[in-house]
PDB file of N, CA and C in Angstrom:
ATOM      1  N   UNK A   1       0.814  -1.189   0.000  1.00  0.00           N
ATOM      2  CA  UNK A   1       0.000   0.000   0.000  1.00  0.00           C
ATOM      3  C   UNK A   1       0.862   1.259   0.000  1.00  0.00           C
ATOM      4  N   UNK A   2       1.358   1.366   0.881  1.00  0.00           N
ATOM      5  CA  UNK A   2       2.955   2.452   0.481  1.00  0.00           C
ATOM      6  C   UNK A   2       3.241   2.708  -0.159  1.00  0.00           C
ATOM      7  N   UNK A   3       4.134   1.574  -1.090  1.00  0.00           N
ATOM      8  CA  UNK A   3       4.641   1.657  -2.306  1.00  0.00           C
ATOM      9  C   UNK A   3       3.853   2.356  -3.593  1.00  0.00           C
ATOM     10  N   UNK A   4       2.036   2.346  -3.381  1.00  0.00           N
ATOM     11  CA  UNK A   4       1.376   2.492  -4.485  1.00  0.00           C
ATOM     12  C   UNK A   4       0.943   3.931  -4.190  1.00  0.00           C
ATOM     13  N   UNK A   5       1.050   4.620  -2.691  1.00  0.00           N
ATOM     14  CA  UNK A   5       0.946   6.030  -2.505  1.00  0.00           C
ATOM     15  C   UNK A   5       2.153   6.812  -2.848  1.00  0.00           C
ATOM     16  N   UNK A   6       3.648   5.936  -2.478  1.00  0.00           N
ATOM     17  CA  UNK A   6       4.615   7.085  -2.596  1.00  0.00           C
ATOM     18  C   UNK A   6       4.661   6.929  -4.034  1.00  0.00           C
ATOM     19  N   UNK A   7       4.391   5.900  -4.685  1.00  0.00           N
ATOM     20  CA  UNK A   7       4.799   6.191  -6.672  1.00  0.00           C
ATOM     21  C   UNK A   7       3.574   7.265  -6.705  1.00  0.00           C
ATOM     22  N   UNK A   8       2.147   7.093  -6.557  1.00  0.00           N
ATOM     23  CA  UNK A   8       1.013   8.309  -6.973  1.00  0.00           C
ATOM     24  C   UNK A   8       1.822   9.300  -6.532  1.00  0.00           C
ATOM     25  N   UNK A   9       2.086  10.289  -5.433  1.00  0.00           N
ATOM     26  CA  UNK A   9       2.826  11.476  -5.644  1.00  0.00           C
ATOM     27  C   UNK A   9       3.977  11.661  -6.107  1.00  0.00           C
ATOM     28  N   UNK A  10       5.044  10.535  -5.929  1.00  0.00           N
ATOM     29  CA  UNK A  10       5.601  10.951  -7.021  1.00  0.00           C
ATOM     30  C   UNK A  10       5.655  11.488  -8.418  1.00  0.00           C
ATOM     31  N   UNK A  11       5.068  10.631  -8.817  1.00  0.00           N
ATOM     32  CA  UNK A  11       3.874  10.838 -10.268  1.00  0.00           C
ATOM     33  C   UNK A  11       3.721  12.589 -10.472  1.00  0.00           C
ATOM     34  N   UNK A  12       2.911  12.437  -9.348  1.00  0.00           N
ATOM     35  CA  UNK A  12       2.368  14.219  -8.643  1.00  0.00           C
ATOM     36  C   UNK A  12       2.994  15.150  -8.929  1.00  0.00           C
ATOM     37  N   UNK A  13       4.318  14.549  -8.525  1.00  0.00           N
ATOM     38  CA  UNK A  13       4.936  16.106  -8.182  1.00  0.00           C
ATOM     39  C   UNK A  13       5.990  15.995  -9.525  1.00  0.00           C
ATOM     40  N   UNK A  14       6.254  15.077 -10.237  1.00  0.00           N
ATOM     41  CA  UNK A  14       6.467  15.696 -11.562  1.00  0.00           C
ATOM     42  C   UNK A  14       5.655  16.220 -12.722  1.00  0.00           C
ATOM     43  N   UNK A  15       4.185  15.609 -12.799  1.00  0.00           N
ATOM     44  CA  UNK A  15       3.223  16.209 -13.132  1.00  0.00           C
ATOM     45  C   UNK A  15       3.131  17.644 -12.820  1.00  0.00           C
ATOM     46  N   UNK A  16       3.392  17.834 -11.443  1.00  0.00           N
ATOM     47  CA  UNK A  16       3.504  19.410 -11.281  1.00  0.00           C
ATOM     48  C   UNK A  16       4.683  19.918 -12.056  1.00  0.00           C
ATOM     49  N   UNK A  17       5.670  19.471 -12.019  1.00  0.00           N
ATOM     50  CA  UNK A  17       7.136  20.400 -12.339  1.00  0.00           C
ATOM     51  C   UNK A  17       7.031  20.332 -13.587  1.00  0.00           C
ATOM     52  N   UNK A  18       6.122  19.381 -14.710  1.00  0.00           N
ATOM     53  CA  UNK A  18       6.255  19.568 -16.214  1.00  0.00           C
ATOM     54  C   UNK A  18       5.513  20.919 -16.420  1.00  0.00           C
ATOM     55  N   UNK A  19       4.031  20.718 -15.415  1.00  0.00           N
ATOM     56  CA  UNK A  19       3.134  21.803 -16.002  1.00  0.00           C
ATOM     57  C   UNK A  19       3.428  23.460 -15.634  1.00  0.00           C
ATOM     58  N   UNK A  20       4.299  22.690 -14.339  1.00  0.00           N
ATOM     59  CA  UNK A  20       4.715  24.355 -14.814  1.00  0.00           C
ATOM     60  C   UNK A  20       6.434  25.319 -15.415  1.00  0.00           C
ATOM     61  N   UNK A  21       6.975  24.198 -15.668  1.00  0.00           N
ATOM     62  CA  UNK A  21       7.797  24.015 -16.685  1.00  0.00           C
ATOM     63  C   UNK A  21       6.977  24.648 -18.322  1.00  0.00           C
ATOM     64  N   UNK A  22       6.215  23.944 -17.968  1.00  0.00           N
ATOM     65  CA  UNK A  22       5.036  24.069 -19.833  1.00  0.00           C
ATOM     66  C   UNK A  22       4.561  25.655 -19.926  1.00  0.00           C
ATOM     67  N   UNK A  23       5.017  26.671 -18.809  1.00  0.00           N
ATOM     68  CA  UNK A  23       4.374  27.966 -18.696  1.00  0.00           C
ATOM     69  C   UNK A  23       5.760  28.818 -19.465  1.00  0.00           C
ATOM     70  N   UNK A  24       6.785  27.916 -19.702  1.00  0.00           N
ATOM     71  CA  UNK A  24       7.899  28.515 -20.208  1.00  0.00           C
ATOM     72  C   UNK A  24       7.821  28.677 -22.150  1.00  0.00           C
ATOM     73  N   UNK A  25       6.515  27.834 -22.585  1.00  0.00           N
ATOM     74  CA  UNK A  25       6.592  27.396 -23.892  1.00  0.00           C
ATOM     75  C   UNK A  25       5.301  28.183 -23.955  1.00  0.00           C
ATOM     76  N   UNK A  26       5.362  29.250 -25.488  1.00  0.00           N
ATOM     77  CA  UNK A  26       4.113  29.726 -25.915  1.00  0.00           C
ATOM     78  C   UNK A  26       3.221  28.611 -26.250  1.00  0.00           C
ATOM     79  N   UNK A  27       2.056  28.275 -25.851  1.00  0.00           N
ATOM     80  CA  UNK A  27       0.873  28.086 -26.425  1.00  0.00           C
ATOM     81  C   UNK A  27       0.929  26.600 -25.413  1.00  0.00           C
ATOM     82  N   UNK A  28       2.217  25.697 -24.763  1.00  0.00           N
ATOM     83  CA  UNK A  28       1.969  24.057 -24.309  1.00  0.00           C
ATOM     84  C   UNK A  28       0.841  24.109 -23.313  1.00  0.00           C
ATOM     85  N   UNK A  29       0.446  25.397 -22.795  1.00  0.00           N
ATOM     86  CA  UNK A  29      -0.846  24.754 -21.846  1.00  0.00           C
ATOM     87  C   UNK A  29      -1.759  24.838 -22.196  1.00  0.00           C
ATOM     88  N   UNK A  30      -2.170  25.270 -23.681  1.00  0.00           N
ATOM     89  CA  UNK A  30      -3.572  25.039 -24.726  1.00  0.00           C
ATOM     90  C   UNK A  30      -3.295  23.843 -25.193  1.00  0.00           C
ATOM     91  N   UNK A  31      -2.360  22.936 -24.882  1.00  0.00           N
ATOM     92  CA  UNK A  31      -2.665  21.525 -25.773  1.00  0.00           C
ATOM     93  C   UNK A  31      -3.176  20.921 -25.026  1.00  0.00           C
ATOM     94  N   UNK A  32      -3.685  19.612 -25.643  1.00  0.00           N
ATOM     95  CA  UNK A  32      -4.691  18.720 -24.846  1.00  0.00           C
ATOM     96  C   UNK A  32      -3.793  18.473 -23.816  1.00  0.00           C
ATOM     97  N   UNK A  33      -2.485  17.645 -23.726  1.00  0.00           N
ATOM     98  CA  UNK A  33      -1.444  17.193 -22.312  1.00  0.00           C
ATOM     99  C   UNK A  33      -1.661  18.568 -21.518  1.00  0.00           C
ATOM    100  N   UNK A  34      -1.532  19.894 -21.835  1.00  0.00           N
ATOM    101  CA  UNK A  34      -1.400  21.136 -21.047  1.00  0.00           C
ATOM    102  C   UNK A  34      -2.606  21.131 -19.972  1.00  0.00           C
ATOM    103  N   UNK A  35      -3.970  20.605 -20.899  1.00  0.00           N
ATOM    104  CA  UNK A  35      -5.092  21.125 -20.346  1.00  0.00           C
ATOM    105  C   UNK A  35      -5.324  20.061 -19.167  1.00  0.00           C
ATOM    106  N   UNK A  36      -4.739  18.689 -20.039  1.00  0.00           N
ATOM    107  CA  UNK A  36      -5.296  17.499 -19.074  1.00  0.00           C
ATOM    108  C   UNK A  36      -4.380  17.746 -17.598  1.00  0.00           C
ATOM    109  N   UNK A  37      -3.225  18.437 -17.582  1.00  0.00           N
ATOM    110  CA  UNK A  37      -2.251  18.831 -16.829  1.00  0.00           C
ATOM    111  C   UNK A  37      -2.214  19.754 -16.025  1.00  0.00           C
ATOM    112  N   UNK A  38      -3.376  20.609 -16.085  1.00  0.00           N
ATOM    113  CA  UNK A  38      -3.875  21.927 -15.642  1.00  0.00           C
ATOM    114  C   UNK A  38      -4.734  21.594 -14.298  1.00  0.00           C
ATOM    115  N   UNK A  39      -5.606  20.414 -15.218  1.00  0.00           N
ATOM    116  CA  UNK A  39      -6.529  20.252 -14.659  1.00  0.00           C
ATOM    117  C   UNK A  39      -6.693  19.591 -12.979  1.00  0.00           C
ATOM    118  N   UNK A  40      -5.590  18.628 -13.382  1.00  0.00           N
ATOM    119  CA  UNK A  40      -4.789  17.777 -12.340  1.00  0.00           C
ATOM    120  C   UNK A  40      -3.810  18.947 -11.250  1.00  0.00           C
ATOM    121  N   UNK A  41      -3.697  19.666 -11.632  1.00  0.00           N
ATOM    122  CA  UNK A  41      -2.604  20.836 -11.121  1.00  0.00           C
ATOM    123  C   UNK A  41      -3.084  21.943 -10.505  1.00  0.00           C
ATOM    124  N   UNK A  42      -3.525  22.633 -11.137  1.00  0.00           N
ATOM    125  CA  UNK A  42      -4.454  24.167 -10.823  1.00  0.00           C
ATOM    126  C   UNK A  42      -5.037  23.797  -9.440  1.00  0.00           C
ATOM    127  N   UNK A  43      -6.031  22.907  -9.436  1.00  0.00           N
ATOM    128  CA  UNK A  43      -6.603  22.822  -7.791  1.00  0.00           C
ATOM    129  C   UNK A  43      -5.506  22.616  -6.636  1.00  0.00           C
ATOM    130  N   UNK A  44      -4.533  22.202  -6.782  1.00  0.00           N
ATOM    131  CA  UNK A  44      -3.447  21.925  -5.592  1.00  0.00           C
ATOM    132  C   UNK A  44      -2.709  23.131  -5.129  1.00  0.00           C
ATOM    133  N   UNK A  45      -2.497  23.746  -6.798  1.00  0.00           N
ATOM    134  CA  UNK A  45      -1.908  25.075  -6.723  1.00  0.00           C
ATOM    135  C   UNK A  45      -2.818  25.868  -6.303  1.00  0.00           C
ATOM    136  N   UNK A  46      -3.479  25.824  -6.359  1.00  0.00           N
ATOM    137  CA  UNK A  46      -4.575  27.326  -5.989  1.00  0.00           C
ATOM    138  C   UNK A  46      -4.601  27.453  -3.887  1.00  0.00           C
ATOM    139  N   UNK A  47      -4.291  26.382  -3.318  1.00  0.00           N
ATOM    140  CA  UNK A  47      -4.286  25.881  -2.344  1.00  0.00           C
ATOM    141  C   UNK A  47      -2.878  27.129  -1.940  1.00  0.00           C
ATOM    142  N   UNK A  48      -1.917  27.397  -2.213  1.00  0.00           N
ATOM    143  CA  UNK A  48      -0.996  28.128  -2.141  1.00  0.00           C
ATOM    144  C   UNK A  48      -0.890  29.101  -2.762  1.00  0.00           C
ATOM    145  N   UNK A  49      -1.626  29.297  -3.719  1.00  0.00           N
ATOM    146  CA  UNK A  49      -1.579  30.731  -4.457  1.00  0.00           C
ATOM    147  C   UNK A  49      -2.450  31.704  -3.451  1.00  0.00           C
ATOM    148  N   UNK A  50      -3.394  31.332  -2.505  1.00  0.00           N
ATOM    149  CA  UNK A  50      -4.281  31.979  -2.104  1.00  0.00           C
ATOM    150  C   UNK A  50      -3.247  32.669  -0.521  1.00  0.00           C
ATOM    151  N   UNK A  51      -2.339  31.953  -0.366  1.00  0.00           N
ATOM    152  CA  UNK A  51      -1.766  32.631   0.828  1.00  0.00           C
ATOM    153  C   UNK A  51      -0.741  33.176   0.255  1.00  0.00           C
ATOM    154  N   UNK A  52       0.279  32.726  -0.946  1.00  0.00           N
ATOM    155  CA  UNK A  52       1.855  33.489  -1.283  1.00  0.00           C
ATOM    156  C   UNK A  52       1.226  33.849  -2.387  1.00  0.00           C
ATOM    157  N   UNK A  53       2.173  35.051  -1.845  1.00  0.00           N
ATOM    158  CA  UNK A  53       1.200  36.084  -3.277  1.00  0.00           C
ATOM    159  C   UNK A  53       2.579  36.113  -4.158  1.00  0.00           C
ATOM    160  N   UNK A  54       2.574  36.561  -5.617  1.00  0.00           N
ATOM    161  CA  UNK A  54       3.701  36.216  -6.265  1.00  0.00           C
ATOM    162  C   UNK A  54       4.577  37.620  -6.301  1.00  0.00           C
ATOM    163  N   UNK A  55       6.117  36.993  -6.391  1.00  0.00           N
ATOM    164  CA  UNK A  55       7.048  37.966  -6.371  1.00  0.00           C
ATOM    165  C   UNK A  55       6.898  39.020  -7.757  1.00  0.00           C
ATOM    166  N   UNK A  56       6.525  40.011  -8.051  1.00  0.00           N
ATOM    167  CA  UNK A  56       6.750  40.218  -9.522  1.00  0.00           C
ATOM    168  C   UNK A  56       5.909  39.427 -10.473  1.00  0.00           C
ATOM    169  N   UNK A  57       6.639  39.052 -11.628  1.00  0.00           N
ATOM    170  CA  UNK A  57       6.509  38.054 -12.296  1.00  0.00           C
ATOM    171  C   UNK A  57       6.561  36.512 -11.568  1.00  0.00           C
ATOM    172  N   UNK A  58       7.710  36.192 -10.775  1.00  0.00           N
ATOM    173  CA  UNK A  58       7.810  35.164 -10.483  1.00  0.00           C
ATOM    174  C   UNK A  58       6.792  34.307  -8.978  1.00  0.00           C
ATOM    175  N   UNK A  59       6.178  33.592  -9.595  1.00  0.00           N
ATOM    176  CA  UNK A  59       5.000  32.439  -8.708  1.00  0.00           C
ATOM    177  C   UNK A  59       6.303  31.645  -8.282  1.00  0.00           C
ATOM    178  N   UNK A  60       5.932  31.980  -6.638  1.00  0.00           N
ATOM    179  CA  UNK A  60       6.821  30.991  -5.765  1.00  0.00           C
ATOM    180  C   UNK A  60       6.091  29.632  -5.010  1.00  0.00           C
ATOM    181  N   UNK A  61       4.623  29.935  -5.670  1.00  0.00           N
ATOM    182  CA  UNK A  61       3.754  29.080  -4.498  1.00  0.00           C
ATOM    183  C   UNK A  61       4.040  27.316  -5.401  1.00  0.00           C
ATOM    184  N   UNK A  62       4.353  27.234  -6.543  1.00  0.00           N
ATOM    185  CA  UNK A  62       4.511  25.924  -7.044  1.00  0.00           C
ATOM    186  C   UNK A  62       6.179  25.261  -6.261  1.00  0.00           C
ATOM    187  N   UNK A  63       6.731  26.089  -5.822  1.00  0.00           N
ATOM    188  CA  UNK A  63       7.714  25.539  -5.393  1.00  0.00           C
ATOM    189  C   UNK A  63       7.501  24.726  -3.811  1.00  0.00           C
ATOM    190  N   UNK A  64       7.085  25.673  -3.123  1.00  0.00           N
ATOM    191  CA  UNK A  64       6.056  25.851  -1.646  1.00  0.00           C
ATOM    192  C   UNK A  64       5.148  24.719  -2.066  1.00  0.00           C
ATOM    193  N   UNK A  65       4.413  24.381  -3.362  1.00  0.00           N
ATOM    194  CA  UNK A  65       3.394  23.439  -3.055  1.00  0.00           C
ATOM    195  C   UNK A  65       4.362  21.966  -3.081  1.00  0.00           C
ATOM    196  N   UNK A  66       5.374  21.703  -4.350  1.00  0.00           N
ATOM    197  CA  UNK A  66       5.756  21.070  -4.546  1.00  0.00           C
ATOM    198  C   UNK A  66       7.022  20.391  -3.148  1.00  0.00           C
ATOM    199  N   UNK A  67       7.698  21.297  -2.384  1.00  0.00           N
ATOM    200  CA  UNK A  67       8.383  20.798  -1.037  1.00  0.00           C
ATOM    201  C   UNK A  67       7.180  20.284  -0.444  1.00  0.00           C
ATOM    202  N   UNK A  68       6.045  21.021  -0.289  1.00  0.00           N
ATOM    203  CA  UNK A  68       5.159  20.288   0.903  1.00  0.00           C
ATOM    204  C   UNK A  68       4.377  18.988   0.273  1.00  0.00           C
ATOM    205  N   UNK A  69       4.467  18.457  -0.476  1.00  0.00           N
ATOM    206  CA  UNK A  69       4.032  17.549  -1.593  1.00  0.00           C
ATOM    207  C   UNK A  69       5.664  15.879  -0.854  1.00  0.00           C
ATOM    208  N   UNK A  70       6.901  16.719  -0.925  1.00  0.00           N
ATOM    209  CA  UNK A  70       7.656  16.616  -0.799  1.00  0.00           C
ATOM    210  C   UNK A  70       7.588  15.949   0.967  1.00  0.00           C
ATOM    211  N   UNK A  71       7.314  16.618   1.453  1.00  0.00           N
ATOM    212  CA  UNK A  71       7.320  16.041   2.842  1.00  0.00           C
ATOM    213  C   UNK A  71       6.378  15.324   3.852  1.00  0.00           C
ATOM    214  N   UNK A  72       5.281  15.472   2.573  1.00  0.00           N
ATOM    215  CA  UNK A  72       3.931  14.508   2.752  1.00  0.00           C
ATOM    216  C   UNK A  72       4.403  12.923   2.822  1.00  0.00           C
ATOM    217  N   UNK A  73       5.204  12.866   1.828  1.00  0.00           N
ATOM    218  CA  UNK A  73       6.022  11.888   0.733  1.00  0.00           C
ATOM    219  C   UNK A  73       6.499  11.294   2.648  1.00  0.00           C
ATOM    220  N   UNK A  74       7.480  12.385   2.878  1.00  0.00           N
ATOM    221  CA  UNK A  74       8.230  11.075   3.998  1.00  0.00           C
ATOM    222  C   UNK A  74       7.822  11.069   5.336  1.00  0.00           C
ATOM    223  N   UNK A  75       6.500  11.860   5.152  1.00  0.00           N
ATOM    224  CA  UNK A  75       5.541  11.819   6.314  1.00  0.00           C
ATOM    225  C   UNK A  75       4.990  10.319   6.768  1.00  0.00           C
ATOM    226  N   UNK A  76       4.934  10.253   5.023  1.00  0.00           N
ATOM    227  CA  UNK A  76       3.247   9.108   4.649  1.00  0.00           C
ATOM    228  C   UNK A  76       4.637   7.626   5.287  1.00  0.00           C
ATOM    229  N   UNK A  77       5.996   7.685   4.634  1.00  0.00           N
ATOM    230  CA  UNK A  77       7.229   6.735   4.556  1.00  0.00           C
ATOM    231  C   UNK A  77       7.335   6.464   6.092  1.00  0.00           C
ATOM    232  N   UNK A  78       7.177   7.618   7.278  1.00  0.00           N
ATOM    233  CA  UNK A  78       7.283   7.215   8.738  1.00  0.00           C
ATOM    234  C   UNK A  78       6.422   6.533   9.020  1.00  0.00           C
ATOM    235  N   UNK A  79       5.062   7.168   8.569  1.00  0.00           N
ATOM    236  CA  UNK A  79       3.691   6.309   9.241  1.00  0.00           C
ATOM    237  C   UNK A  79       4.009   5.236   9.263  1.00  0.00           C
ATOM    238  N   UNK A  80       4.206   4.987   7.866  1.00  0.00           N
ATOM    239  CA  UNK A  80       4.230   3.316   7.312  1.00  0.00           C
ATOM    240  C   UNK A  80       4.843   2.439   8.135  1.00  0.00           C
ATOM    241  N   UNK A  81       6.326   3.062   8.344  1.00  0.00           N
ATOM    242  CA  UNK A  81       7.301   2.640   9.027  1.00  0.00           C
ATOM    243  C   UNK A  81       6.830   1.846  11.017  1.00  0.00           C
ATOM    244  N   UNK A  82       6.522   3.413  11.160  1.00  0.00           N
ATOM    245  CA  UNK A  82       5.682   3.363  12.573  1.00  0.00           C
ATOM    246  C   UNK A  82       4.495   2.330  12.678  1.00  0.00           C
ATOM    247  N   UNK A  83       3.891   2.033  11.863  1.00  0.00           N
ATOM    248  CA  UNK A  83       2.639   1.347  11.723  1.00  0.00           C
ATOM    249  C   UNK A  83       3.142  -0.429  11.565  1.00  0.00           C
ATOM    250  N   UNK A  84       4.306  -0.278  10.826  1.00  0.00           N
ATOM    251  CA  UNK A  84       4.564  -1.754  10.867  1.00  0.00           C
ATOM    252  C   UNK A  84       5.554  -2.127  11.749  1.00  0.00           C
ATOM    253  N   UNK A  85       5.880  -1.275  12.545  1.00  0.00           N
ATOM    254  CA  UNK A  85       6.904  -2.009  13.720  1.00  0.00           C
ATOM    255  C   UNK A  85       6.057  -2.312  14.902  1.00  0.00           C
TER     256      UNK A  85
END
């Protein structure tokens, strides 16, 4: 069961880093992968956009979402740990 949560965010959190990687390319988040990628994305992000407001140009909250994505990861790895000893 572990194994099949830490691969899903993994998954996650490069799913995140393509799509917003894809904000670097005119037009990749009007393609179908962009949109299907948005779609999956935008709600997690919005979760952090609503408290860090962006520097300038630069959105810091995908980074902020993606560490805490990040430490869910070896949150979920202790439980597990804790749970089976």
């Amino acid at each position: 069961m572990y194994n099949l949560l830490d691969t899903a965010l993994t998954i996650y959190s490069f799913a995140l880093i393509i799509y917003i990687f894809m904000s670097w390319f005119p037009g990749a988040r009007e393609s179908a992968f962009g949109e299907f990628l948005g779609k999956i994305s935008e709600p997690y992000l919005e979760v952090f956009r609503r408290f860090i407001p962006p520097l300038g140009m630069i959105d810091l909250s995908p980074i902020v979402a993606i560490i805490t994505l990040s430490f869910a990861r070896m949150g979920l790895g202790t439980l597990f740990s804790m749970l089976l000893s």
